[in-house]
N, C-alpha and C. Protein backbone atom coordinates (compact mmCIF):
# COMPACT_ATOMS: atom_id res chain seq x y z
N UNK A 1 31.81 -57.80 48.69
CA UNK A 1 31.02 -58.31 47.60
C UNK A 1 29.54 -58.02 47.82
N UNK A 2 29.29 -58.40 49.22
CA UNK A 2 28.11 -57.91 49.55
C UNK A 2 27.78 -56.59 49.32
N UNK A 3 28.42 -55.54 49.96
CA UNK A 3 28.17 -53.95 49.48
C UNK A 3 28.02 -53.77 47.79
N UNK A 4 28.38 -54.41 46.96
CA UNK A 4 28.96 -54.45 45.60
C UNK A 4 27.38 -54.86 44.77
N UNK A 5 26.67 -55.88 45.53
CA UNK A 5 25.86 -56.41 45.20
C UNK A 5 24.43 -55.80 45.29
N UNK A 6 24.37 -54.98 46.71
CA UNK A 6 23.78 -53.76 47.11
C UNK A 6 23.31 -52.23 46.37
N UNK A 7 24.63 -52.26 46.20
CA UNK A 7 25.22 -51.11 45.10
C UNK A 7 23.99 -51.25 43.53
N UNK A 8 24.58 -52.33 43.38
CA UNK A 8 24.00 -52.55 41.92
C UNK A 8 22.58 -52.63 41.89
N UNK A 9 21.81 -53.48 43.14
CA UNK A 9 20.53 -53.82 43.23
C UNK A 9 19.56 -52.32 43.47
N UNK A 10 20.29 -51.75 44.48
CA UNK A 10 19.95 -50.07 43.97
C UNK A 10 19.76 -49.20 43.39
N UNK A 11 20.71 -49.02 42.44
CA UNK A 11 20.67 -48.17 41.30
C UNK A 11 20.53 -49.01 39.80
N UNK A 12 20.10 -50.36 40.00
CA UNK A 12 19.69 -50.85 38.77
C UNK A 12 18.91 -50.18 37.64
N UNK A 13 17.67 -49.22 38.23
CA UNK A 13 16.57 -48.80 37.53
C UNK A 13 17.57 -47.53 36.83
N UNK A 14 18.37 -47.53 37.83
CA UNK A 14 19.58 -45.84 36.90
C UNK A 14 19.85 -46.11 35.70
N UNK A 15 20.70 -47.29 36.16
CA UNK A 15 21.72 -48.24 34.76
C UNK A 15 20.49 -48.09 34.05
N UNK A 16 19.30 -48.94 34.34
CA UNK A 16 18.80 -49.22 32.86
C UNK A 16 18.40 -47.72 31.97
N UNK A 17 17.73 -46.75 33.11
CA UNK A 17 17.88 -45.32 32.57
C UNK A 17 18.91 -44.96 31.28
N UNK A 18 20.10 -45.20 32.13
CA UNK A 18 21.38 -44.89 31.55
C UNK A 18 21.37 -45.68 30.24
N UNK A 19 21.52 -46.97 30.02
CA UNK A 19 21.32 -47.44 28.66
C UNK A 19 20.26 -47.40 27.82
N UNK A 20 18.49 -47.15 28.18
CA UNK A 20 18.11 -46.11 27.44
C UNK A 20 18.70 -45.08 26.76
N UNK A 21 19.03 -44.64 27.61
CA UNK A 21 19.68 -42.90 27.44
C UNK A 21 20.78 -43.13 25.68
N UNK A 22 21.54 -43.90 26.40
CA UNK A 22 22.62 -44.36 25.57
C UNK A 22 22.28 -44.93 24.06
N UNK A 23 20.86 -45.79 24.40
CA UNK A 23 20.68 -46.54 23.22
C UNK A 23 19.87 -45.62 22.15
N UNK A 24 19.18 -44.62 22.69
CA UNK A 24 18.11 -43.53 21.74
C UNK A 24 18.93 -42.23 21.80
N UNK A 25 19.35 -41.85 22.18
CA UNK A 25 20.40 -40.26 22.33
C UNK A 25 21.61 -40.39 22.02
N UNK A 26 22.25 -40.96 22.48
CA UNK A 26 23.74 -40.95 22.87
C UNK A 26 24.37 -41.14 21.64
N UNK A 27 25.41 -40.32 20.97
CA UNK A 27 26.28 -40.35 19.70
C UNK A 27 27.53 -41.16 20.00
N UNK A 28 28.48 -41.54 18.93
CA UNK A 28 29.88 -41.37 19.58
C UNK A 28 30.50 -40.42 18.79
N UNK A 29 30.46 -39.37 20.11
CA UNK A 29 30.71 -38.19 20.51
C UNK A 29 32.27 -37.61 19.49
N UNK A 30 33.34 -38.48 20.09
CA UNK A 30 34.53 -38.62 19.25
C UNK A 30 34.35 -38.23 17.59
N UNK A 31 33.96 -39.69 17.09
CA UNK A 31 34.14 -39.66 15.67
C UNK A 31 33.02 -38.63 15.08
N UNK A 32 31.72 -38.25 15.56
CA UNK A 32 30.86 -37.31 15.61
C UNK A 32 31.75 -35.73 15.05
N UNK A 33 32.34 -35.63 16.41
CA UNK A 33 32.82 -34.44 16.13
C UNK A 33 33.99 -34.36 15.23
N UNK A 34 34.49 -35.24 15.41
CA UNK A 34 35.93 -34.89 14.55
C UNK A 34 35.57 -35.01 12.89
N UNK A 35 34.47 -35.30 12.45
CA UNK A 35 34.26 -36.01 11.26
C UNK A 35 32.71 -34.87 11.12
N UNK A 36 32.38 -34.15 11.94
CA UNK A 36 31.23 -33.24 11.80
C UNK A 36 30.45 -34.18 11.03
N UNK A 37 29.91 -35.36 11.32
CA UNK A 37 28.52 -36.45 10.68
C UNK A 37 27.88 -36.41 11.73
N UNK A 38 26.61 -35.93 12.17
CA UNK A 38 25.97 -36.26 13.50
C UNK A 38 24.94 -37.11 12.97
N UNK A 39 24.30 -37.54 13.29
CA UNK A 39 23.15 -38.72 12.60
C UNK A 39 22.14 -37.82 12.70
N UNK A 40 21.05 -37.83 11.54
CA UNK A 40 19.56 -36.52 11.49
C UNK A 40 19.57 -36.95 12.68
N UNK A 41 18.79 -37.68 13.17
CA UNK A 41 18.44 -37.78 15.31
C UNK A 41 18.82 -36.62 15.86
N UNK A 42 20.14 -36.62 15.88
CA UNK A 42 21.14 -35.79 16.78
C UNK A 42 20.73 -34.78 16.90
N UNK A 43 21.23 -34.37 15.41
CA UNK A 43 21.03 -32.77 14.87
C UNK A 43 19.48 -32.75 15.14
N UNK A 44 18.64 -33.21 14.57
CA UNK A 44 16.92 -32.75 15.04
C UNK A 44 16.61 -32.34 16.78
N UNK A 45 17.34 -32.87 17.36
CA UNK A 45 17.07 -32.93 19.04
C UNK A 45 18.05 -31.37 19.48
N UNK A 46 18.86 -31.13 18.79
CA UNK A 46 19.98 -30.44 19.82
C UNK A 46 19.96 -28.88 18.67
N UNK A 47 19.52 -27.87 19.48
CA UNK A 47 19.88 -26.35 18.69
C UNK A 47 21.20 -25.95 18.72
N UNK A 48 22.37 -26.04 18.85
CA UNK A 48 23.32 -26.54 18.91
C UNK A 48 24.07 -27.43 17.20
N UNK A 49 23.41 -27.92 17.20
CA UNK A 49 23.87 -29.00 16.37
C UNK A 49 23.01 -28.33 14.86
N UNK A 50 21.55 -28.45 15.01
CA UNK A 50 20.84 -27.39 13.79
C UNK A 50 21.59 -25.75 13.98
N UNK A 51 22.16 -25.21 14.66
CA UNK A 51 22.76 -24.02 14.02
C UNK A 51 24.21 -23.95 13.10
N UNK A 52 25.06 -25.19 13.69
CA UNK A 52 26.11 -25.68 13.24
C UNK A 52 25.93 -26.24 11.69
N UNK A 53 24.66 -27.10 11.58
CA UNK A 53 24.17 -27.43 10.26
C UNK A 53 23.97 -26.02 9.16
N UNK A 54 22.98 -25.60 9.97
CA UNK A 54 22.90 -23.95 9.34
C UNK A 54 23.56 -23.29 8.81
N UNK A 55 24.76 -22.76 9.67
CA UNK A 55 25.92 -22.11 9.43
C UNK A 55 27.03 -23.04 8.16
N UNK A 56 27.23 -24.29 8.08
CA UNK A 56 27.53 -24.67 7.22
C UNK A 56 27.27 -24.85 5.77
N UNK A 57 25.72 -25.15 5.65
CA UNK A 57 24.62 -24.54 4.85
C UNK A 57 24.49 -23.04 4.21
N UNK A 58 24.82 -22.16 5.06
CA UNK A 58 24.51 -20.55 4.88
C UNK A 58 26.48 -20.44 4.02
N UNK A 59 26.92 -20.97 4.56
CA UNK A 59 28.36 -20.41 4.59
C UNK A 59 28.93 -20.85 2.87
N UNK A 60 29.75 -20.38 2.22
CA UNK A 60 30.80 -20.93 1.47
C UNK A 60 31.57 -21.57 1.97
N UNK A 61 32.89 -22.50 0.97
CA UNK A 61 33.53 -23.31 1.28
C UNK A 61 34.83 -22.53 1.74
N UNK A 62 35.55 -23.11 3.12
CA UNK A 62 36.21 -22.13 3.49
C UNK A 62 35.86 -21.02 4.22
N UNK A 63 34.57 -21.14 4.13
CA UNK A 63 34.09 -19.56 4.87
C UNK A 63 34.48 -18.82 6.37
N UNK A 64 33.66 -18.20 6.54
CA UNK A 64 34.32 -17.75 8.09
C UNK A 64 32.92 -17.50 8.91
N UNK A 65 33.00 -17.46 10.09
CA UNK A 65 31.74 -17.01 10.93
C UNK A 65 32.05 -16.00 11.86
N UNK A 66 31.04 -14.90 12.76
CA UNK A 66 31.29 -14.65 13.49
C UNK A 66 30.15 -15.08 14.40
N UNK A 67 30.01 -15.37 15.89
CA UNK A 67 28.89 -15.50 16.62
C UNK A 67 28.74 -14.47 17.78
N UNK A 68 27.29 -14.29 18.17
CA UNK A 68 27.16 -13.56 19.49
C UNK A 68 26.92 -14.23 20.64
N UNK A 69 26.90 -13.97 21.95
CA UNK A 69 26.86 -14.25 23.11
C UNK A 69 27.36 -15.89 23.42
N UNK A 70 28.97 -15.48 23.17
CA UNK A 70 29.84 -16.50 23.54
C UNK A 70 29.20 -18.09 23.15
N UNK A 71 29.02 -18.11 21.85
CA UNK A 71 28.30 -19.43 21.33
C UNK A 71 29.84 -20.19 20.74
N UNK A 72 30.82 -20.03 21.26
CA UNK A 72 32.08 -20.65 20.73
C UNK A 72 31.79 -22.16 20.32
N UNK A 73 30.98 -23.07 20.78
CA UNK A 73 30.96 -24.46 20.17
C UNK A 73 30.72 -24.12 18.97
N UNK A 74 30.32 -23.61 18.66
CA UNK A 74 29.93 -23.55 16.76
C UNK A 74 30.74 -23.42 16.03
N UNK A 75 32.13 -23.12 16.36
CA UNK A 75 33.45 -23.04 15.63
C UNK A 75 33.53 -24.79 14.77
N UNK A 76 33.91 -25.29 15.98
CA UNK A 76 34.11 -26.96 15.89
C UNK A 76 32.92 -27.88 15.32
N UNK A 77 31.83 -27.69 16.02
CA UNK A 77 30.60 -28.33 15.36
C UNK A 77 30.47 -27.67 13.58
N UNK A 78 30.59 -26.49 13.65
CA UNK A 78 30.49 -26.33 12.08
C UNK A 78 31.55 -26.10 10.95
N UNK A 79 33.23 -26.17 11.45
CA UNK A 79 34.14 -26.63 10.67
C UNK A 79 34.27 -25.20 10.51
N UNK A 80 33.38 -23.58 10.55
CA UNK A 80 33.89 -22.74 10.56
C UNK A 80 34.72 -22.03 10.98
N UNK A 81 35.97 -20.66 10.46
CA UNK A 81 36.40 -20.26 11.39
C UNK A 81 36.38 -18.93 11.44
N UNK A 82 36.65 -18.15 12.92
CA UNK A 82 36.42 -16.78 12.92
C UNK A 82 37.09 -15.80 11.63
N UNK A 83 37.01 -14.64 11.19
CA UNK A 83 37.63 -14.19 10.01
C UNK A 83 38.85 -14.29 10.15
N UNK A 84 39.27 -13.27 11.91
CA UNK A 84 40.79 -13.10 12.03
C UNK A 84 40.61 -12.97 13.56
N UNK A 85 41.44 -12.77 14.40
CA UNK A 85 41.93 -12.64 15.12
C UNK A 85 41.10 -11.60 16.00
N UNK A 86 40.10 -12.37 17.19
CA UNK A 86 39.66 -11.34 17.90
C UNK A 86 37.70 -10.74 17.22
N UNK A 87 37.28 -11.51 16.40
CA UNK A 87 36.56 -11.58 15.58
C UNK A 87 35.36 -12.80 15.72
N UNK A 88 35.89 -13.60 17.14
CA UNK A 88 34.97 -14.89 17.16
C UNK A 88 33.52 -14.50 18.10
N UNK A 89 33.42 -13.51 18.55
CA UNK A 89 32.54 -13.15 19.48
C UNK A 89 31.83 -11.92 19.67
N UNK A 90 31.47 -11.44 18.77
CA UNK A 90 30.83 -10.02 18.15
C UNK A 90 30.77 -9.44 19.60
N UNK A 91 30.20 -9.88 20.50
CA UNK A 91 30.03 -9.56 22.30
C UNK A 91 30.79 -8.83 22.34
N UNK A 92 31.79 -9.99 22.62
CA UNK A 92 33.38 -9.29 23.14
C UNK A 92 33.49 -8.34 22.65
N UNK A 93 33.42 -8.10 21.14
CA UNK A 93 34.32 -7.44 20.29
C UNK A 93 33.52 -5.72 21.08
N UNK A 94 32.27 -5.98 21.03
CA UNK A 94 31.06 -4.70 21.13
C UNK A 94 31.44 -4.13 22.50
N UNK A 95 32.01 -5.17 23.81
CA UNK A 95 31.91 -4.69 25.31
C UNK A 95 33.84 -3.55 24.60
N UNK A 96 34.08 -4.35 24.11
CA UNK A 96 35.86 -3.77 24.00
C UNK A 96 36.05 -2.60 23.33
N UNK A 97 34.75 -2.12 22.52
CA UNK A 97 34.76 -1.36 21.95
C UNK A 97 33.76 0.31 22.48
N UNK A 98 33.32 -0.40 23.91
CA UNK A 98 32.71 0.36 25.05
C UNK A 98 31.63 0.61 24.84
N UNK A 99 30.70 -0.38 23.78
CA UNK A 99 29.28 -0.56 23.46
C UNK A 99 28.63 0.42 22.27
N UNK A 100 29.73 0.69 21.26
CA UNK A 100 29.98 2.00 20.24
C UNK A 100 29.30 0.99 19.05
N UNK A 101 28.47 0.63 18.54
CA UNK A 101 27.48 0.05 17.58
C UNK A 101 28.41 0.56 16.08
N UNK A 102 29.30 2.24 15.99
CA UNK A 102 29.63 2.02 14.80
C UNK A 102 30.80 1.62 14.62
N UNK A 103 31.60 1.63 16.01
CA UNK A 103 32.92 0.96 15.93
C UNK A 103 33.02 -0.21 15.73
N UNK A 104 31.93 -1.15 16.26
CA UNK A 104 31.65 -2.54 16.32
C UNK A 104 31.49 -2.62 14.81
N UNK A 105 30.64 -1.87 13.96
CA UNK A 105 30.45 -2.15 12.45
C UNK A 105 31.58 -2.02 11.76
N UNK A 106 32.37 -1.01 12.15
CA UNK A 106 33.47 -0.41 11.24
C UNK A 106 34.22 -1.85 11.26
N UNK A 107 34.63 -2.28 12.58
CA UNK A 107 35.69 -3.32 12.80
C UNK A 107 35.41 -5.01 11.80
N UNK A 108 33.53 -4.89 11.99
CA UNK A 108 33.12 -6.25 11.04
C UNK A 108 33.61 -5.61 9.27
N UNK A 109 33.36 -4.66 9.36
CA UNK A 109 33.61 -3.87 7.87
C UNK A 109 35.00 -4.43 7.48
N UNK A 110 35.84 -4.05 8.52
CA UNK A 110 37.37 -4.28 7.96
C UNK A 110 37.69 -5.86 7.64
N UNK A 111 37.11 -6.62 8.75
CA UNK A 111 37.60 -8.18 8.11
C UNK A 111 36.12 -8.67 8.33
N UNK A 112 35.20 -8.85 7.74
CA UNK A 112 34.15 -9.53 7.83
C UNK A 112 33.89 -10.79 7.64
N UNK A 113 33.13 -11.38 8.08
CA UNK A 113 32.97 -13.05 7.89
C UNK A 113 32.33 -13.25 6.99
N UNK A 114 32.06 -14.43 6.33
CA UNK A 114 30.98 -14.93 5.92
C UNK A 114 29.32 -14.79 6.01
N UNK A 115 29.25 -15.47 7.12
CA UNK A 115 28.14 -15.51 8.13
C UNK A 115 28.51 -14.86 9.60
N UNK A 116 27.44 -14.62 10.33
CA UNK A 116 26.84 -13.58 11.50
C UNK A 116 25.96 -15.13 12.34
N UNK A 117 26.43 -15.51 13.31
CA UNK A 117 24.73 -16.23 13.98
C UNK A 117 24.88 -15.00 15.12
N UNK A 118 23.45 -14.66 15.12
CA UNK A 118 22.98 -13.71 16.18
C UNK A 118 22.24 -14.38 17.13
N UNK A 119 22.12 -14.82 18.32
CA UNK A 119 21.83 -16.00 19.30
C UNK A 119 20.86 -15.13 19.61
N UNK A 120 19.50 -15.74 20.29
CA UNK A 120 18.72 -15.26 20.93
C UNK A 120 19.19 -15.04 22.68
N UNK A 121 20.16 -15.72 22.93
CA UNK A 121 20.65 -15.05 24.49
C UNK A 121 21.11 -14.05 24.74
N UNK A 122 20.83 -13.35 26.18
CA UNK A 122 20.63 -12.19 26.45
C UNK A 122 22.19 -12.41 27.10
N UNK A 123 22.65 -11.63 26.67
CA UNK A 123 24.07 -11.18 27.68
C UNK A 123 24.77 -9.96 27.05
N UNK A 124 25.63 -9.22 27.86
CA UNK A 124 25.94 -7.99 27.47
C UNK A 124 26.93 -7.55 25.73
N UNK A 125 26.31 -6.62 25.76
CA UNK A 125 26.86 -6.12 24.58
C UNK A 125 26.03 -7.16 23.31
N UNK A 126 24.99 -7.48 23.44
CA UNK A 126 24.26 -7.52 22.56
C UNK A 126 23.37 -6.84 21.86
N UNK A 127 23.32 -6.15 22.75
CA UNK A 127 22.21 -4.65 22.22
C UNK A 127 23.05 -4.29 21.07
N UNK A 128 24.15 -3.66 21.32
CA UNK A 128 25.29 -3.41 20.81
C UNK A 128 25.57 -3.80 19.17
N UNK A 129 25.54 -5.20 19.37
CA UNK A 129 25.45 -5.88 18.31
C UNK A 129 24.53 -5.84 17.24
N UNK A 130 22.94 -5.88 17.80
CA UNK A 130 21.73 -5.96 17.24
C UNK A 130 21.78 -4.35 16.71
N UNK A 131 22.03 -3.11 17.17
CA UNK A 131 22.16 -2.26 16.07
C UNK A 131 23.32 -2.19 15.34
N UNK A 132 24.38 -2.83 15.48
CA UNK A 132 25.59 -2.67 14.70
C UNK A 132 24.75 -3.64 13.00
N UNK A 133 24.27 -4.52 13.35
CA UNK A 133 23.51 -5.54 12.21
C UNK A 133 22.82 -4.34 11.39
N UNK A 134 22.07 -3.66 12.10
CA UNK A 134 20.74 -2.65 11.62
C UNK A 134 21.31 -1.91 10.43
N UNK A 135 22.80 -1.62 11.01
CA UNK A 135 23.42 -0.86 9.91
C UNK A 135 24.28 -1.37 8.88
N UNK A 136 23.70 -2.90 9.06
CA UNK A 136 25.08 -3.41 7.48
C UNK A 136 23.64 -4.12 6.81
N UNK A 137 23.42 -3.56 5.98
CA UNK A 137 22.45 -4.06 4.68
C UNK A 137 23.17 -5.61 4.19
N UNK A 138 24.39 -5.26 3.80
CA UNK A 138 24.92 -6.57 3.38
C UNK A 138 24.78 -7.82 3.69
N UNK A 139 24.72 -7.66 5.16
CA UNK A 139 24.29 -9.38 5.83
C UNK A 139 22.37 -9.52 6.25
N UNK A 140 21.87 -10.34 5.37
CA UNK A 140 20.51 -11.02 4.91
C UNK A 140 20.48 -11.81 6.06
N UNK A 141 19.25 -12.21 6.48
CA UNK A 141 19.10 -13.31 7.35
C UNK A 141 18.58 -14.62 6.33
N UNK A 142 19.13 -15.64 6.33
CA UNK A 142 19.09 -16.88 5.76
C UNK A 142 18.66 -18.54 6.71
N UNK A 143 18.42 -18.43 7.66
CA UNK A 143 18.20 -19.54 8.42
C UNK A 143 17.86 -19.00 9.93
N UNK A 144 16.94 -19.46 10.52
CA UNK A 144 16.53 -19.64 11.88
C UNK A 144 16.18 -20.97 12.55
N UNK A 145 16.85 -20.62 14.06
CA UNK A 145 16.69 -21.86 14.63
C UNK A 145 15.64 -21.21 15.88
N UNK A 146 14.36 -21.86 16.13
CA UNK A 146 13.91 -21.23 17.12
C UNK A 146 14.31 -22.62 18.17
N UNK A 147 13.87 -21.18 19.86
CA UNK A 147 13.90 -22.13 21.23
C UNK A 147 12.84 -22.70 20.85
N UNK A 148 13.34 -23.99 22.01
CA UNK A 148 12.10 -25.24 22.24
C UNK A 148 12.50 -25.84 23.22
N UNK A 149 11.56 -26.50 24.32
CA UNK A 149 11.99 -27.15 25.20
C UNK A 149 11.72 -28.55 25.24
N UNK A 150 11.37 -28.61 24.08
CA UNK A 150 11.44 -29.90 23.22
C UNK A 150 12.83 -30.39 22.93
N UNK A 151 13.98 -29.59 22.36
CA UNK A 151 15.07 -29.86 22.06
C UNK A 151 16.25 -29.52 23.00
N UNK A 152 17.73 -30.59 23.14
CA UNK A 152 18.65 -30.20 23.98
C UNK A 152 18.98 -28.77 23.57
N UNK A 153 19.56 -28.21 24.70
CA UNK A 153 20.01 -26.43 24.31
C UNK A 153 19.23 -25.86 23.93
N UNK A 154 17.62 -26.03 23.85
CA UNK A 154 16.67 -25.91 23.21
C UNK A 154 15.87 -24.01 23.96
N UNK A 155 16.82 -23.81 25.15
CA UNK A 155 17.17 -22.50 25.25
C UNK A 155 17.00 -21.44 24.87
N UNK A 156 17.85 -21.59 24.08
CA UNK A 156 18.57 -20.36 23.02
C UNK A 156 18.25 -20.77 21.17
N UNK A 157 18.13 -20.16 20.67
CA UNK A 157 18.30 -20.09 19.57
C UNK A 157 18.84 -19.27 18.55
N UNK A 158 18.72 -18.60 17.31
CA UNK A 158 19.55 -17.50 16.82
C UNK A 158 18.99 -17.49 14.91
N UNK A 159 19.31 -16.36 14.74
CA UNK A 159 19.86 -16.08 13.22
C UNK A 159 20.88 -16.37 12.83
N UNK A 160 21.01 -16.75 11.17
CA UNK A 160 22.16 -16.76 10.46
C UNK A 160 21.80 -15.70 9.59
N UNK A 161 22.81 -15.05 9.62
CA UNK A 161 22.82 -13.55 8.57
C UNK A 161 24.27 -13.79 7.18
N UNK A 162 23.87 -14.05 6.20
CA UNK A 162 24.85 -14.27 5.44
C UNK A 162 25.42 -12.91 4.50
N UNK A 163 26.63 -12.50 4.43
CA UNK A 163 27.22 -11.73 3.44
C UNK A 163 26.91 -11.71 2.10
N UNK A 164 26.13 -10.95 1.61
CA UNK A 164 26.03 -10.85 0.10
C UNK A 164 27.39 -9.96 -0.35
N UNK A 165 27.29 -10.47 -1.09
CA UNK A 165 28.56 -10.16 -2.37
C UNK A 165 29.97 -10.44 -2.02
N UNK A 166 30.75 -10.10 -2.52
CA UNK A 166 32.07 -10.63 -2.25
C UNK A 166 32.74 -9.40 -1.58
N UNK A 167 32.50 -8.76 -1.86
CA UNK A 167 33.36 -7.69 -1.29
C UNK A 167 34.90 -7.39 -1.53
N UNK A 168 36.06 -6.85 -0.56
CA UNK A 168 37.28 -6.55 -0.48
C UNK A 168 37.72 -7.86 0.48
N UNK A 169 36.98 -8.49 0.93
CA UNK A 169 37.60 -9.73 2.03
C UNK A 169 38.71 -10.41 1.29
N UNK A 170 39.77 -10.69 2.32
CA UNK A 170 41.30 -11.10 1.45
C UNK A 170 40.36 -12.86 1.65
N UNK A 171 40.98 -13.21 0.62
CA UNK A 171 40.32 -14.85 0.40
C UNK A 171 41.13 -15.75 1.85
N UNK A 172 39.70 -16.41 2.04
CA UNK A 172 39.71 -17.61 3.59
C UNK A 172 39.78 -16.53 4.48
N UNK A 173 39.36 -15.27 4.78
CA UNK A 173 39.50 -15.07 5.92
C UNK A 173 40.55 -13.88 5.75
N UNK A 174 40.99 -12.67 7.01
CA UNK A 174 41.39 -11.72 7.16
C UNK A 174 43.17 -12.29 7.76
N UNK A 175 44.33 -11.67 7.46
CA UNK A 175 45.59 -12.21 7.63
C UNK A 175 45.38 -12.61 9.77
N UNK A 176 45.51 -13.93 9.31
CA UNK A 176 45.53 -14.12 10.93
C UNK A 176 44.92 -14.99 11.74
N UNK A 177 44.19 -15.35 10.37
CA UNK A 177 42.50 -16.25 10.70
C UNK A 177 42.76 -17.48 11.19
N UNK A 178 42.01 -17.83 11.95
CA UNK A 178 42.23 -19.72 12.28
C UNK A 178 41.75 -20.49 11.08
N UNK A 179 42.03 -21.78 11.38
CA UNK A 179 41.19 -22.66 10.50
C UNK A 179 41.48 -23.96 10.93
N UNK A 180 39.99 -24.79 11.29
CA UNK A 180 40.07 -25.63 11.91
C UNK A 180 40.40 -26.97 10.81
N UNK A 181 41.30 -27.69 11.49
CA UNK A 181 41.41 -29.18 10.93
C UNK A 181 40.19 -30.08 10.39
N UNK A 182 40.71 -30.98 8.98
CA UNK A 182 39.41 -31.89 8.90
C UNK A 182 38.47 -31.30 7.99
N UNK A 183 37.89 -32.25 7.14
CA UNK A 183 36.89 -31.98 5.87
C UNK A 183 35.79 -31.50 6.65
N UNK A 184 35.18 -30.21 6.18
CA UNK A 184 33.84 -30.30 6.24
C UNK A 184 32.75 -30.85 5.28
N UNK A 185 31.71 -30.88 6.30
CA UNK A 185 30.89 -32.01 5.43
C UNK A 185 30.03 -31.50 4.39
């Protein structure tokens, strides 16, 4: 009991940290996500959360996304889903395609998304990417989130590039597509 009592008298100034923390930041996380409502707070603090807003914003109903440099939370935070199959990570798609800018285009050509977020993080096969963009007129840039180290994830930031016109895209997405559970907001 004694050690117990120790314990606590120690790291008291943590705890109270911690319920700060809890009482000005802290979401519940759960119903947050499953229900995509973050409270303005949230979303204002976290780039993360304003690109997810973005992309929902930029997107049609139903729409689809693709993202660069493995930004996969944005699937779930923004209710979007990749077009089809193999399509969630422009990166990937650019390293698999052995860094070929028109193969990478041809392939967005065939099932294209909605929206494009182009992340400001550096990781491979982004180059890749950034001229594969150069060459599709079709996708506009519509929203920016800049870094700040003001904000969580405040890191990285990115473009949203949205699809003008409708195109040949088979409706919701290319045969194959995910689609995540739950109203978006």
């Amino acid at each position: 009991m004694l050690v117990a009592a120790c314990v606590v008298a120690l790291a008291w100034d943590r705890f109270a940290l911690l319920q700060h923390y809890r009482a000005t930041r802290a979401v519940d996380p759960i119903a947050a996500l499953t229900q995509r409502a973050w409270p303005a707070a949230a979303i204002a603090r976290s780039n993360y959360l304003l690109l997810a807003e973005a992309l929902r914003e930029a997107a049609p109903p139903e729409g689809t996304v693709s993202v660069t440099t493995a930004m996969l939370a944005l699937f779930p935070l923004s209710g979007l889903s990749p077009p089809g199959p193999g399509l969630a990570d422009l990166n990937s798609v650019a390293l698999r395609e052995a860094a070929d800018a028109q193969s990478l285009r041809a392939i967005v050509r065939a099932c294209p998304p909605d929206v494009i977020m182009f992340s400001t993080r550096e990781l491979p096969g982004r180059a890749t990417v950034a001229e594969a963009m150069r060459g599709m007129p079709e996708y506009q840039p519509v929203a920016r989130v800049e870094t700040s180290r003001e904000r969580d994830y405040g890191s990285f930031g990115g473009t949203i590039y949205r699809r003008a016109g409708g195109g040949d895209r088979v409706s919701g997405g290319c045969p194959g597509g995910l689609r995540f559970p739950g109203p978006r907001p």
